[in-house]
Protein backbone atom coordinates (compact mmCIF):
# COMPACT_ATOMS: atom_id res chain seq x y z
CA UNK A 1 136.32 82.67 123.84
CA UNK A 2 135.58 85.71 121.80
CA UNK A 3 134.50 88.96 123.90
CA UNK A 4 132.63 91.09 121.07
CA UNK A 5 129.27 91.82 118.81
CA UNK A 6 127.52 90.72 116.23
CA UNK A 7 124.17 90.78 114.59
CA UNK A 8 122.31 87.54 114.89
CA UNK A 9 118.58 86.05 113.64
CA UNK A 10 117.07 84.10 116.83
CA UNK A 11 116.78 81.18 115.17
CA UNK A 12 114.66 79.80 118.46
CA UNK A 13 114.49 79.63 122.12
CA UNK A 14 113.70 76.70 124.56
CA UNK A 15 113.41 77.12 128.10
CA UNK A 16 115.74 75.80 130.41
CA UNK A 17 115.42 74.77 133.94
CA UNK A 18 112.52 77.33 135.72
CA UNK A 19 113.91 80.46 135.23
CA UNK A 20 116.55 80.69 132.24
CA UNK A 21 116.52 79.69 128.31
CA UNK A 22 118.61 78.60 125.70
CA UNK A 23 118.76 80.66 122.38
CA UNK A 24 120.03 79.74 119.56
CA UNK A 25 121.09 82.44 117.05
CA UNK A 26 122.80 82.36 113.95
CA UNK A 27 125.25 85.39 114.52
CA UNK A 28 126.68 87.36 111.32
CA UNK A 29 130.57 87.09 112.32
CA UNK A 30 130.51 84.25 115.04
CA UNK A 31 128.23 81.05 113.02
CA UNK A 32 125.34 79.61 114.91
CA UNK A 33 125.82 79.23 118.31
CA UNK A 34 123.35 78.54 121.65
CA UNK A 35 123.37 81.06 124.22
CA UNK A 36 122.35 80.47 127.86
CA UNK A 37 120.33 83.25 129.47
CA UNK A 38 120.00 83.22 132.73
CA UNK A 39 117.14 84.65 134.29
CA UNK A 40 115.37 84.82 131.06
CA UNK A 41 111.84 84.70 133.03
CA UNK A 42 112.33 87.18 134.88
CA UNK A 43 110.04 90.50 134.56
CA UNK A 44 111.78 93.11 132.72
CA UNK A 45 114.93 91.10 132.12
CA UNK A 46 116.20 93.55 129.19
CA UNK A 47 117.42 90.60 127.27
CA UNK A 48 114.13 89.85 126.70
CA UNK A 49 113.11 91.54 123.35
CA UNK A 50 116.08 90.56 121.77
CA UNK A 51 115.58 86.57 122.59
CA UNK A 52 112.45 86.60 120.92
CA UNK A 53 111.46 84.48 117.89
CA UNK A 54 111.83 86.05 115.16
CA UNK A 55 113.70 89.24 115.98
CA UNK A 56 117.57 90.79 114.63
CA UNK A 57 119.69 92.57 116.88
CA UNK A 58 123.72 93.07 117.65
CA UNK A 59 124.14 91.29 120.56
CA UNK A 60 127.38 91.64 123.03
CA UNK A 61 128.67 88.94 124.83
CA UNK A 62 130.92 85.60 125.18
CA UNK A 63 131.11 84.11 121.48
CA UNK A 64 132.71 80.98 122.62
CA UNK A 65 134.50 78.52 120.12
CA UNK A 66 132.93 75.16 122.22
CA UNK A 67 129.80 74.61 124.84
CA UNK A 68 127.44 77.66 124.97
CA UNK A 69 128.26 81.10 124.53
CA UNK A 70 127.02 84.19 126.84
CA UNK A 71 125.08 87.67 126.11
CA UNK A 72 125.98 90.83 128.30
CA UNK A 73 123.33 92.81 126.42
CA UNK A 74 121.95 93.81 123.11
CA UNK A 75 121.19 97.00 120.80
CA UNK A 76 119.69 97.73 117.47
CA UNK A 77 116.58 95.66 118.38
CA UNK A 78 114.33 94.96 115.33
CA UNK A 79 111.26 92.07 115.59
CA UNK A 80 109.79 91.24 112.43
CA UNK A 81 106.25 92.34 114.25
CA UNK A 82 104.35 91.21 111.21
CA UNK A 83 105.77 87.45 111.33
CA UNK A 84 104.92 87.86 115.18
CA UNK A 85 101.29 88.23 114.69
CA UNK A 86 100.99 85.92 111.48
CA UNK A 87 100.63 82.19 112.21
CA UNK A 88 100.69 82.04 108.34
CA UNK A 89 103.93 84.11 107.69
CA UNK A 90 105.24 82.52 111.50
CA UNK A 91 105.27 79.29 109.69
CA UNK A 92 106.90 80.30 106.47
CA UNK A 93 109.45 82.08 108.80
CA UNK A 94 109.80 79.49 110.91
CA UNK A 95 110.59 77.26 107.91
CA UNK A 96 113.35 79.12 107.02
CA UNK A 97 115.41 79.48 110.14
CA UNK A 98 114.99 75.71 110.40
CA UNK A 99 116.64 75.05 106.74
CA UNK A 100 119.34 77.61 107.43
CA UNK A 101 120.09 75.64 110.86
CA UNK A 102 120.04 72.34 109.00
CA UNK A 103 122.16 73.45 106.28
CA UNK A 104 125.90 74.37 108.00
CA UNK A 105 127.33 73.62 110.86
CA UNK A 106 127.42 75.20 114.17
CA UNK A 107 130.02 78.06 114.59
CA UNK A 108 130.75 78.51 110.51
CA UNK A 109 131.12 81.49 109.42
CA UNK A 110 129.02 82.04 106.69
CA UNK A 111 127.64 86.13 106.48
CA UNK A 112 126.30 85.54 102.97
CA UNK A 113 123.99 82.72 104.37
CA UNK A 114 123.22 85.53 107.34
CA UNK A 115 122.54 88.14 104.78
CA UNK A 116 120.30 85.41 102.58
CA UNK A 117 118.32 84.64 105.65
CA UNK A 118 117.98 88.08 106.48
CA UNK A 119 116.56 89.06 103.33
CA UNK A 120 113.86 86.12 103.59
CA UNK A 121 112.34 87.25 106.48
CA UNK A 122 112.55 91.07 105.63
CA UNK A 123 110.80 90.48 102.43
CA UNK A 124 108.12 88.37 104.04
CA UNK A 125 107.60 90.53 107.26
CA UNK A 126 107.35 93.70 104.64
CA UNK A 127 104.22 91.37 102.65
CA UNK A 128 106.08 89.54 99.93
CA UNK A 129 104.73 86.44 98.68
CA UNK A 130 105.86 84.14 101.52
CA UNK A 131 105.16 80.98 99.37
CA UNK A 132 107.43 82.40 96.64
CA UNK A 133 110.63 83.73 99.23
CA UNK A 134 110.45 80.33 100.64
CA UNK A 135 110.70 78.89 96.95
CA UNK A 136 113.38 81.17 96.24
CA UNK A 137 115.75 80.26 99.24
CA UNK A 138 114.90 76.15 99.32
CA UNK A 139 116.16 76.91 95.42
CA UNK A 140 118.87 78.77 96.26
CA UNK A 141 120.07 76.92 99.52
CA UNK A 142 120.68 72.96 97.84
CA UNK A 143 124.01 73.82 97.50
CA UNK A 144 124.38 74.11 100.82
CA UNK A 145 123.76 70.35 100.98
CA UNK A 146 126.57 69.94 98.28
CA UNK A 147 123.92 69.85 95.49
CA UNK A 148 124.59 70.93 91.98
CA UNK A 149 122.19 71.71 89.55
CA UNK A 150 122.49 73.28 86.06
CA UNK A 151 118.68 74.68 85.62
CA UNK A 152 120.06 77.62 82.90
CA UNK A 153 120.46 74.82 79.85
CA UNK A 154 119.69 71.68 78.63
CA UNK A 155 122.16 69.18 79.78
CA UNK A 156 122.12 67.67 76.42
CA UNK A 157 122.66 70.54 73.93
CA UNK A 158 122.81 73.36 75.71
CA UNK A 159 119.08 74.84 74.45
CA UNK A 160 118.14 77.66 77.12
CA UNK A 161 114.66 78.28 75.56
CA UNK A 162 111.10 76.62 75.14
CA UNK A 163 110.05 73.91 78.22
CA UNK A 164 111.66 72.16 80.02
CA UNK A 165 111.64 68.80 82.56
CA UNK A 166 114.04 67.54 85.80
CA UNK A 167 116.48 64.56 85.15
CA UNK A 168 118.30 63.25 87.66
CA UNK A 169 120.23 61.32 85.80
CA UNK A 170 121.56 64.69 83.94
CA UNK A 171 121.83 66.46 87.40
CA UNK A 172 119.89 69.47 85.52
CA UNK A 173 117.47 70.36 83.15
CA UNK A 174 116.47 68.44 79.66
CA UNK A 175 114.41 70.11 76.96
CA UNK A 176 111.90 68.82 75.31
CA UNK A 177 114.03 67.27 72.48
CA UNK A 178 115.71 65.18 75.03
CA UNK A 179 113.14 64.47 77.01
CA UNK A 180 112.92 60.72 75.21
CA UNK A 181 116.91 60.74 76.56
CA UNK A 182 115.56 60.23 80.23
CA UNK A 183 112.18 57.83 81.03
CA UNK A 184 112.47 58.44 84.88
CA UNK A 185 112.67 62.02 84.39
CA UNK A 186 110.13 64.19 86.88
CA UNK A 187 107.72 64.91 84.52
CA UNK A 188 107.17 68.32 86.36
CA UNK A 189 104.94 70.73 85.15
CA UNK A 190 106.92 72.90 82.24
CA UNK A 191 105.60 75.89 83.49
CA UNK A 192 106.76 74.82 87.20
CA UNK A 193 110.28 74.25 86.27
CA UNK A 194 110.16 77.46 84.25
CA UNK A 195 109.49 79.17 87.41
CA UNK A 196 112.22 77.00 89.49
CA UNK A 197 114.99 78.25 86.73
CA UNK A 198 113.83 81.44 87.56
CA UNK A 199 114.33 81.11 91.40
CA UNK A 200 117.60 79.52 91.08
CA UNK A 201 119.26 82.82 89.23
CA UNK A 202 117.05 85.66 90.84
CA UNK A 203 118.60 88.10 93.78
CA UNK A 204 116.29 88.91 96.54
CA UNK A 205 117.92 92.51 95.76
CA UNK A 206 116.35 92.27 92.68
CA UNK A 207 112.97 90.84 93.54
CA UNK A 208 110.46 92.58 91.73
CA UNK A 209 106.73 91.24 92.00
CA UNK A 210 106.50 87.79 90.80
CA UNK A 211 102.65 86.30 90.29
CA UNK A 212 102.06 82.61 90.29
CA UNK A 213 98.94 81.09 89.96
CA UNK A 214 97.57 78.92 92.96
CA UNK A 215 98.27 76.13 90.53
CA UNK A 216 101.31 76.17 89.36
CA UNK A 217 102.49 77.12 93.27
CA UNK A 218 100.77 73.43 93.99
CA UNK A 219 103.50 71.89 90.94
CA UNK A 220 106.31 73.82 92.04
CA UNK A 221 106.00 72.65 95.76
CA UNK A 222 105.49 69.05 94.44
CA UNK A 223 108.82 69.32 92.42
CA UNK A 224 111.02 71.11 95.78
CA UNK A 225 109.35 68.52 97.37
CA UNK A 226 110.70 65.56 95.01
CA UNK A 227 113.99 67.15 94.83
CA UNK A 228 114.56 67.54 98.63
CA UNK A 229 113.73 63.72 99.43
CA UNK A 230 115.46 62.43 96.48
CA UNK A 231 119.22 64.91 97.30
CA UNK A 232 118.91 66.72 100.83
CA UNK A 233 116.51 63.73 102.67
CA UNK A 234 115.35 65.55 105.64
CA UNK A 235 112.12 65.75 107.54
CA UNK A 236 111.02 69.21 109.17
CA UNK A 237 108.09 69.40 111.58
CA UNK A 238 107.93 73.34 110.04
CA UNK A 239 107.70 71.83 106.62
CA UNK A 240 104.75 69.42 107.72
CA UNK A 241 102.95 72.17 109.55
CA UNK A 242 103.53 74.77 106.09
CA UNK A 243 101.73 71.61 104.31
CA UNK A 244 99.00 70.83 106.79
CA UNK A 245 98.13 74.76 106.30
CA UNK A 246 97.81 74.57 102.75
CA UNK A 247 94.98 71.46 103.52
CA UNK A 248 93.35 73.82 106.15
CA UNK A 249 93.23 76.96 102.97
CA UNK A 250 91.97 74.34 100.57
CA UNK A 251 89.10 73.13 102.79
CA UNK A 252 87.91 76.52 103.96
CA UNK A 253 88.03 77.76 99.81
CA UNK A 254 86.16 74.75 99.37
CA UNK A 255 83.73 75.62 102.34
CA UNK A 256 83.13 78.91 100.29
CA UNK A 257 82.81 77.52 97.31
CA UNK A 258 80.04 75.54 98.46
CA UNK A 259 78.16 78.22 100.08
């Protein structure tokens, strides 16, 4: 047990028995870890704005190295209020904490993941492209999952201009000379993977306004997509919803357009 502080994301909250919840929050110096709240129902329990979804604070407590860990009480309270009141950017969001919960372990200590995370959700609570930060970080995070990908040069020569295509078989990116050298190859949109090279290098720090056109967003997705079943193989109800939401904007701009 580990009597202290630490920033933390609420990663999310179910309830437990009537009157108390379980939190689970991916702390800054402490890992992930579920808290138990008691009495988290109760009216003007002052844990409450810090338990939210979606919400950073320091919060003061048990850290505990096994079973569930404790809160005494919290400071520094910030909610992402715009990610509140979006179910758009909620999803995105939502998204996120999900992948960052899938991709370590409980209780490792991993602040640059923390800070990564952080930066996500800043960015898309302060109006960012949430399509594109959500690129960015399922880019960024693979190796997390022990993936490995060289996206800066052709795996064959080394070329680092023109257009380029996937190849699993290279683990990284062919251009178009080689792209004979690999028939199973993704055959990705050049301007998609042009775009994906980008994410892989760029710093949130350094994230200045990147446009992408509704149609090359659709290719990029479908190439994450391939890459994520083919190395990382999991399932997230958040991703389905993100896609189901993209169907629901398609049919209403098709609504539109037909009016």
């Amino acid at each position: 047990m580990a009597l202290g502080e630490s920033k933390g994301l609420v990663l999310f909250a179910r309830d437990y028995k009537e009157k108390d919840k379980l939190v689970k929050i991916f702390t800054e110096s402490f890992g992930k870890q579920m808290f138990f709240i008691k009495g988290a129902h109760r009216k003007n329990n002052p844990l409450t704005p810090a338990i939210m979804p979606f919400t950073q604070a320091v919060y003061i407590g048990d850290f505990r190295e096994e079973g569930l860990s404790f809160i005494n009480s919290s400071k520094e309270v910030t909610p992402f209020l715009a990610i509140q009141q979006d179910i758009f950017l909620n999803a995105y969001a939502t998204y996120i904490l999900n992948l960052a919960d899938t991709a370590i372990e409980d209780r490792i200590y991993d602040p640059s993941l923390y800070s990564f995370t952080l930066q996500a959700l800043q960015l898309i609570n302060e109006g960012k492209d949430p399509e594109i930060i959500t690129n960015i970080y399922e880019i960024q995070l693979l190796h997390r999952f022990g993936i490995s990908i060289d996206w800066m040069s052709c795996r064959v020569c080394g070329q680092t201009k023109g257009k380029f295509d996937y190849s699993s078989k290279y683990n990284g990116v062919l251009c178009e000379a080689h792209w004979h050298m690999d028939a199973y190859r993704y055959h990705g949109d050049s301007r998609a993977i042009h775009f994906i090279r980008l994410f892989s290098a760029v710093s949130y720090d350094k994230l200045n306004k990147i446009e992408v056109k509704p149609e090359i967003k659709l290719e990029i997705r479908k190439i994450i997509d391939e890459l994520y079943d083919e190395y990382v193989g999991i399932h997230l109800k958040s991703k389905k919803f993100i896609d189901q939401m993209k169907s629901w904007e398609n049919t209403l701009k098709e609504q539109r357009n037909g009016d």
